[in-house]
N, C-alpha and C. Protein backbone atom coordinates (compact mmCIF):
# COMPACT_ATOMS: atom_id res chain seq x y z
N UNK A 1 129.70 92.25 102.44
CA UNK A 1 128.72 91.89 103.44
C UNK A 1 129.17 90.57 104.08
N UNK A 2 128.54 90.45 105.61
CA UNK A 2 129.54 89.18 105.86
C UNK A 2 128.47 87.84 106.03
N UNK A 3 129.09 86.80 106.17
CA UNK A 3 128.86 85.55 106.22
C UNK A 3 127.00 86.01 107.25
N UNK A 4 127.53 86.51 108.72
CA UNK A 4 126.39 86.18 109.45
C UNK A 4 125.19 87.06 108.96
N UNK A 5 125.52 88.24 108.32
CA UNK A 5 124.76 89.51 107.76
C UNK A 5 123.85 88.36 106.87
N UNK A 6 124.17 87.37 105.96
CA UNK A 6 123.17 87.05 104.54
C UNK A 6 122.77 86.30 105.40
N UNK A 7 123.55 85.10 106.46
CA UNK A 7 122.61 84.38 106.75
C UNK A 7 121.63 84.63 106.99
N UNK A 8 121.93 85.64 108.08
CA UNK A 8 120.42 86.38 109.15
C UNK A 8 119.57 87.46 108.15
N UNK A 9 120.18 87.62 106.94
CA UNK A 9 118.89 88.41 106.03
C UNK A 9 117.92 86.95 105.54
N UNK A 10 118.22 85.66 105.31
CA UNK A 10 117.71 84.77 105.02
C UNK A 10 117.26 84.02 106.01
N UNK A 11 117.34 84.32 107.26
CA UNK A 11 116.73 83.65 108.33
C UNK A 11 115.32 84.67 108.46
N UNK A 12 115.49 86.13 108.30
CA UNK A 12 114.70 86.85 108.39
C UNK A 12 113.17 86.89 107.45
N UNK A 13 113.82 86.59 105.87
CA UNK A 13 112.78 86.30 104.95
C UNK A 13 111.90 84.99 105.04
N UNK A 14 112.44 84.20 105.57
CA UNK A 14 111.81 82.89 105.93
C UNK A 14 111.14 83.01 106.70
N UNK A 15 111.27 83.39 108.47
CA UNK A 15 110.42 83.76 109.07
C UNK A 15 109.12 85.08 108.92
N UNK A 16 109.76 85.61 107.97
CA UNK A 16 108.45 86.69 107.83
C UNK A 16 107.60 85.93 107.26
N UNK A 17 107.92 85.61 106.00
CA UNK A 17 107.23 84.92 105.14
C UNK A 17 106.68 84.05 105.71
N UNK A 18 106.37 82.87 106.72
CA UNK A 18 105.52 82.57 107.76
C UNK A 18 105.00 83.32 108.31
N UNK A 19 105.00 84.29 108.75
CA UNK A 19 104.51 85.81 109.52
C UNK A 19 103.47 86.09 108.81
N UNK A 20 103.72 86.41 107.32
CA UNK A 20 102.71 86.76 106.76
C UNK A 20 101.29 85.73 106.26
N UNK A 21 101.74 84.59 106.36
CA UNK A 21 101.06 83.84 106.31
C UNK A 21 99.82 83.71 107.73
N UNK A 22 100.30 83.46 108.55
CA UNK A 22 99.89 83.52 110.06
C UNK A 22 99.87 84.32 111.01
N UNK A 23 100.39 85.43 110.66
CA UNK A 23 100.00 86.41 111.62
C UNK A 23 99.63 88.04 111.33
N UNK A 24 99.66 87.96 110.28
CA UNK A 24 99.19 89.13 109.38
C UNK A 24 97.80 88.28 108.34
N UNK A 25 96.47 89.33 108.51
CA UNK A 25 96.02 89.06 107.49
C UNK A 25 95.48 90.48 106.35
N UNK A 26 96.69 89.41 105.02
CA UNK A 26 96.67 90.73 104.12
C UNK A 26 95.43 90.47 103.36
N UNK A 27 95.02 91.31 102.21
CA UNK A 27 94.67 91.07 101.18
C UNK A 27 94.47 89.82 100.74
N UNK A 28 93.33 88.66 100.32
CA UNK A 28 93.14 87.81 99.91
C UNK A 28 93.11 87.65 98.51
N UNK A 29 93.05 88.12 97.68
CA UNK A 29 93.73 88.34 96.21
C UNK A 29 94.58 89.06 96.01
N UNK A 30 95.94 88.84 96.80
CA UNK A 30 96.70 89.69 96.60
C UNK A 30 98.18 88.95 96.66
N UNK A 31 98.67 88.36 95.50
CA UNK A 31 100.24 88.19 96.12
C UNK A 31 101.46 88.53 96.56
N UNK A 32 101.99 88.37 97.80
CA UNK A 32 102.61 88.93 98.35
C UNK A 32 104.22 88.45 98.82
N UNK A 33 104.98 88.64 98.18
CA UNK A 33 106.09 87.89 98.62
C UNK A 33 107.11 89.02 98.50
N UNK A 34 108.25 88.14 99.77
CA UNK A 34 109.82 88.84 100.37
C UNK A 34 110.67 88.38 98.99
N UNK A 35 111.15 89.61 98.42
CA UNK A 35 111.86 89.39 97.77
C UNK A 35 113.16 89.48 97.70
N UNK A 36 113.27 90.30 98.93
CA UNK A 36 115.18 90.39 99.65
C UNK A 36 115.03 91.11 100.64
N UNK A 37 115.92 90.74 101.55
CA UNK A 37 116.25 91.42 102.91
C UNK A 37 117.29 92.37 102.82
N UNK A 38 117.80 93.40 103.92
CA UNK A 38 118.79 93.88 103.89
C UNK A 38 118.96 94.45 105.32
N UNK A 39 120.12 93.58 105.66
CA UNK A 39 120.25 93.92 107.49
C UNK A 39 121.33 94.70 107.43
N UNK A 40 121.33 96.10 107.90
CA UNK A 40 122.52 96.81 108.26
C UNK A 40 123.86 96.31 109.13
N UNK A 41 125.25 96.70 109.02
CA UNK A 41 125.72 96.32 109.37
C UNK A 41 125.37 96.27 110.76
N UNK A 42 125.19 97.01 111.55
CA UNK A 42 125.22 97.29 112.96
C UNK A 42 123.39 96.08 113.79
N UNK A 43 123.11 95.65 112.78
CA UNK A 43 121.92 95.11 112.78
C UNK A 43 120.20 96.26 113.99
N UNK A 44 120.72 97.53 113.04
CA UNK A 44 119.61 98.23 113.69
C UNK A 44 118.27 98.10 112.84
N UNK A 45 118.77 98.02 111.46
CA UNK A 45 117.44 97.71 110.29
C UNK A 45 118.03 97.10 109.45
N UNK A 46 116.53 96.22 108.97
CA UNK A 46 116.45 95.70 108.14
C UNK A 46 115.39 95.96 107.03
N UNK A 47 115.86 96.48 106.03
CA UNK A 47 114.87 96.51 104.78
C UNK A 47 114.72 95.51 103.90
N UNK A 48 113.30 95.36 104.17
CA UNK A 48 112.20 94.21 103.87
C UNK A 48 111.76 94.64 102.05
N UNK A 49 112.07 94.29 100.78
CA UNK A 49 111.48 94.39 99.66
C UNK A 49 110.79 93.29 99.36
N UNK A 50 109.23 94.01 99.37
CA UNK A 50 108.12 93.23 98.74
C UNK A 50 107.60 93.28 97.61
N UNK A 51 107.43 92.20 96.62
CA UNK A 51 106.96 92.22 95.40
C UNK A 51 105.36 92.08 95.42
N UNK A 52 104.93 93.06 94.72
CA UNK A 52 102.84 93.05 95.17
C UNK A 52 102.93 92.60 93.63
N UNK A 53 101.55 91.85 93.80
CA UNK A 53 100.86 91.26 92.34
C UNK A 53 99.06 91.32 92.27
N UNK A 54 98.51 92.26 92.21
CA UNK A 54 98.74 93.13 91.23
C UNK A 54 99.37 94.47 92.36
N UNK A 55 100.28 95.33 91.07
CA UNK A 55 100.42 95.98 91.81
C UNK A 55 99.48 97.51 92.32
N UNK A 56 98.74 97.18 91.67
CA UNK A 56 97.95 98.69 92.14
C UNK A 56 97.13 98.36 93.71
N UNK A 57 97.62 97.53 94.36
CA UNK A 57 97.26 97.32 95.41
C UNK A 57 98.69 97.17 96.72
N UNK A 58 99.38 97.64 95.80
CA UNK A 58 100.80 97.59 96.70
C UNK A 58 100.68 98.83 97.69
N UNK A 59 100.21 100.17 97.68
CA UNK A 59 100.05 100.62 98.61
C UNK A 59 98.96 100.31 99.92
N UNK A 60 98.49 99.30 99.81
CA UNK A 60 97.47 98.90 100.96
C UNK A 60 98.19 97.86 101.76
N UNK A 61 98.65 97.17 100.64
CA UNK A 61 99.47 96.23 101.55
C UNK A 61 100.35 96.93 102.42
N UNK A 62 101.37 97.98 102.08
CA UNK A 62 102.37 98.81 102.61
C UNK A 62 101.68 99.14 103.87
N UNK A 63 101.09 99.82 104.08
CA UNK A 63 99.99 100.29 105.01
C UNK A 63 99.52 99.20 106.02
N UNK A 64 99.34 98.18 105.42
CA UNK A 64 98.88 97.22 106.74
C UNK A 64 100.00 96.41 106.95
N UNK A 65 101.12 96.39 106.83
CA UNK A 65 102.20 95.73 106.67
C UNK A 65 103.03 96.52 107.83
N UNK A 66 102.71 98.14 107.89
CA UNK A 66 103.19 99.38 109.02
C UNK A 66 102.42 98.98 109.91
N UNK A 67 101.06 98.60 109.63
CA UNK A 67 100.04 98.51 110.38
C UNK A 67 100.61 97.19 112.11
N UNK A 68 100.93 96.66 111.38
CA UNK A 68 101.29 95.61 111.63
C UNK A 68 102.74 95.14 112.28
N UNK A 69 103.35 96.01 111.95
CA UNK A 69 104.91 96.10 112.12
C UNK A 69 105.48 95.42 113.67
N UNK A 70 104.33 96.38 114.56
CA UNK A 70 105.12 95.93 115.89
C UNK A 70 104.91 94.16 116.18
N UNK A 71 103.10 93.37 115.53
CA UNK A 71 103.41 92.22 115.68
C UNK A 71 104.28 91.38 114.99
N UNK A 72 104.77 91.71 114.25
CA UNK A 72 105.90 91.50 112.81
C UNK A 72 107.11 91.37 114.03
N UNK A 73 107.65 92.54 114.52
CA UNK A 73 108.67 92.32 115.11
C UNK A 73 108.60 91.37 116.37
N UNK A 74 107.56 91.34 117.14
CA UNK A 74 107.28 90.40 118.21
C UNK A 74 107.50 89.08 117.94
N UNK A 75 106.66 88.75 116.39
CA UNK A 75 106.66 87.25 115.77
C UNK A 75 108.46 86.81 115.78
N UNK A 76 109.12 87.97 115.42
CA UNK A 76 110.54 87.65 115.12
C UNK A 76 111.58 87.47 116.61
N UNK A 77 110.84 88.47 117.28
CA UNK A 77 112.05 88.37 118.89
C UNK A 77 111.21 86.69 119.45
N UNK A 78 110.00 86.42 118.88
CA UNK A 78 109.91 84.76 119.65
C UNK A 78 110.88 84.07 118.79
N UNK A 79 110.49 83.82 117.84
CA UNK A 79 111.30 83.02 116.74
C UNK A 79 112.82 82.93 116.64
N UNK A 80 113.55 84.15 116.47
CA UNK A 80 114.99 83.82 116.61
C UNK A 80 115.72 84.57 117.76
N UNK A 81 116.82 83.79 118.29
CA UNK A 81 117.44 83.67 119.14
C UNK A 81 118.94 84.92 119.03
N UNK A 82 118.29 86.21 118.98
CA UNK A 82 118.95 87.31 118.69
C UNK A 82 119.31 88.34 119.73
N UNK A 83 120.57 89.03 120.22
CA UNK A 83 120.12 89.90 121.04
C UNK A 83 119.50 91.05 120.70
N UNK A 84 119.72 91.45 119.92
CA UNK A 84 119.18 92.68 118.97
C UNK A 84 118.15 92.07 117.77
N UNK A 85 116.94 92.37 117.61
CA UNK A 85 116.33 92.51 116.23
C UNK A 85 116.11 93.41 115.64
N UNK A 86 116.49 93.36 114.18
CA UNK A 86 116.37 94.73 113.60
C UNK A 86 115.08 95.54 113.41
N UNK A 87 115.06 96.87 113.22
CA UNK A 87 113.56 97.37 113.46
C UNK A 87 113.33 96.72 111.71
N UNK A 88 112.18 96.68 111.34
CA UNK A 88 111.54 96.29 110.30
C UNK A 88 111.49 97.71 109.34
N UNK A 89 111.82 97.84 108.12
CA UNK A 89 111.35 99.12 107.07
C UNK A 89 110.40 98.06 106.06
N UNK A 90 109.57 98.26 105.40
CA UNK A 90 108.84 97.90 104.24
C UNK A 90 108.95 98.74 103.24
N UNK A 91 109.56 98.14 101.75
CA UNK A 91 110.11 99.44 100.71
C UNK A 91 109.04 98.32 99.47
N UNK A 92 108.95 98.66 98.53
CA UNK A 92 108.24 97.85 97.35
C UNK A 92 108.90 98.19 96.46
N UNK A 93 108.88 96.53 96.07
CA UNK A 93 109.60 96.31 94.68
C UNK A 93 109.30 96.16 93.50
N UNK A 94 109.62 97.08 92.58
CA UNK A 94 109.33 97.52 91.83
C UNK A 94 109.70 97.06 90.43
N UNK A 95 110.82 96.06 90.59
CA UNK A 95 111.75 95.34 89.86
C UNK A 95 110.88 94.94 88.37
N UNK A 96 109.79 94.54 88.59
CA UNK A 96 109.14 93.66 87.77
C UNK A 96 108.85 95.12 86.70
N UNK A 97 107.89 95.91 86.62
CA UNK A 97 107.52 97.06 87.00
C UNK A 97 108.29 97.68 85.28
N UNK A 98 109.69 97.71 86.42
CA UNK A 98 110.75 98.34 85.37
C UNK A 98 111.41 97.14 84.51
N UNK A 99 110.95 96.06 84.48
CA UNK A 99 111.62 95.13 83.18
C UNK A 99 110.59 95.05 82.20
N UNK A 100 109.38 95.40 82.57
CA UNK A 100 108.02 95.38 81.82
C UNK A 100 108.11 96.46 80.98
N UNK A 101 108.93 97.59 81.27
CA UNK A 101 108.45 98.92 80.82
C UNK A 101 109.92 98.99 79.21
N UNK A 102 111.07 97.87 80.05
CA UNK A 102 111.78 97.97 79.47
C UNK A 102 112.06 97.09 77.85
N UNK A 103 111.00 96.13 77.81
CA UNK A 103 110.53 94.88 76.99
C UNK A 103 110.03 95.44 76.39
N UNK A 104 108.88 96.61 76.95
CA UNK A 104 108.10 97.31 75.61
C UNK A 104 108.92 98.22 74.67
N UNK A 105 110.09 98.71 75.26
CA UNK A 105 110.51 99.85 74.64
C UNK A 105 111.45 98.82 73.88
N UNK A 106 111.98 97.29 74.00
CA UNK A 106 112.54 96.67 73.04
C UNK A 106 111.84 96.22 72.04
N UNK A 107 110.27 95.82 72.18
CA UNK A 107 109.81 95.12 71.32
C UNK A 107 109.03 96.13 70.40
N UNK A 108 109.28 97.59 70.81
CA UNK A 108 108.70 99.01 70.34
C UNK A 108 109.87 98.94 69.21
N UNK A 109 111.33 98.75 69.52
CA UNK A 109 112.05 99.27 68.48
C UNK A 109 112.56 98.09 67.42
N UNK A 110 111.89 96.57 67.80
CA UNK A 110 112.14 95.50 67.06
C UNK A 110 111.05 95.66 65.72
């Protein structure tokens, strides 16, 4: 992956992550954070992984997060100085999820 690809996946998480703060309103007991970007080479998409806390509320967020998408991308064509912005995907991360599941099955066989 190259140099400008991570930058601009990390220019991207930063500005969402203000986005979501201010221009999305999610869930108020609900934590919500970018946990990695991923800009295609050709910079047509970028997949957005979000970590939900709790998660049995991760599909609502998903949903208003689509809901939301086109001001998501608007917030981003003001903000950075791109000719192309990538379209936005929202995927959930699940990461936590599966290390939880995997601790039990260690501390099952300790």
């Amino acid at each position: 992956m190259s140099f400008r690809i991570l930058q601009l996946n990390s220019l991207i998480q930063r500005e969402l992550g203000h986005a979501f703060l201010t221009e999305v309103s999610l869930h108020p007991n609900v934590l919500t954070t970018i946990t990695k970007v991923e800009t295609s080479r050709d910079l047509e998409q970028a997949k957005i992984w979000i970590s939900i806390f709790p998660l049995e509320k991760g599909q609502i967020i998903l949903k208003t997060l689509q809901k939301n998408k086109g001001r998501l991308q608007s917030f981003l064509n003001a903000r950075l100085r791109l000719k192309k912005i990538p379209h936005l995907k929202f995927v959930l991360d699940t990461t936590e999820v599966k290390v939880e599941r995997i601790n039990k099955l260690l501390d099952a066989e300790a």
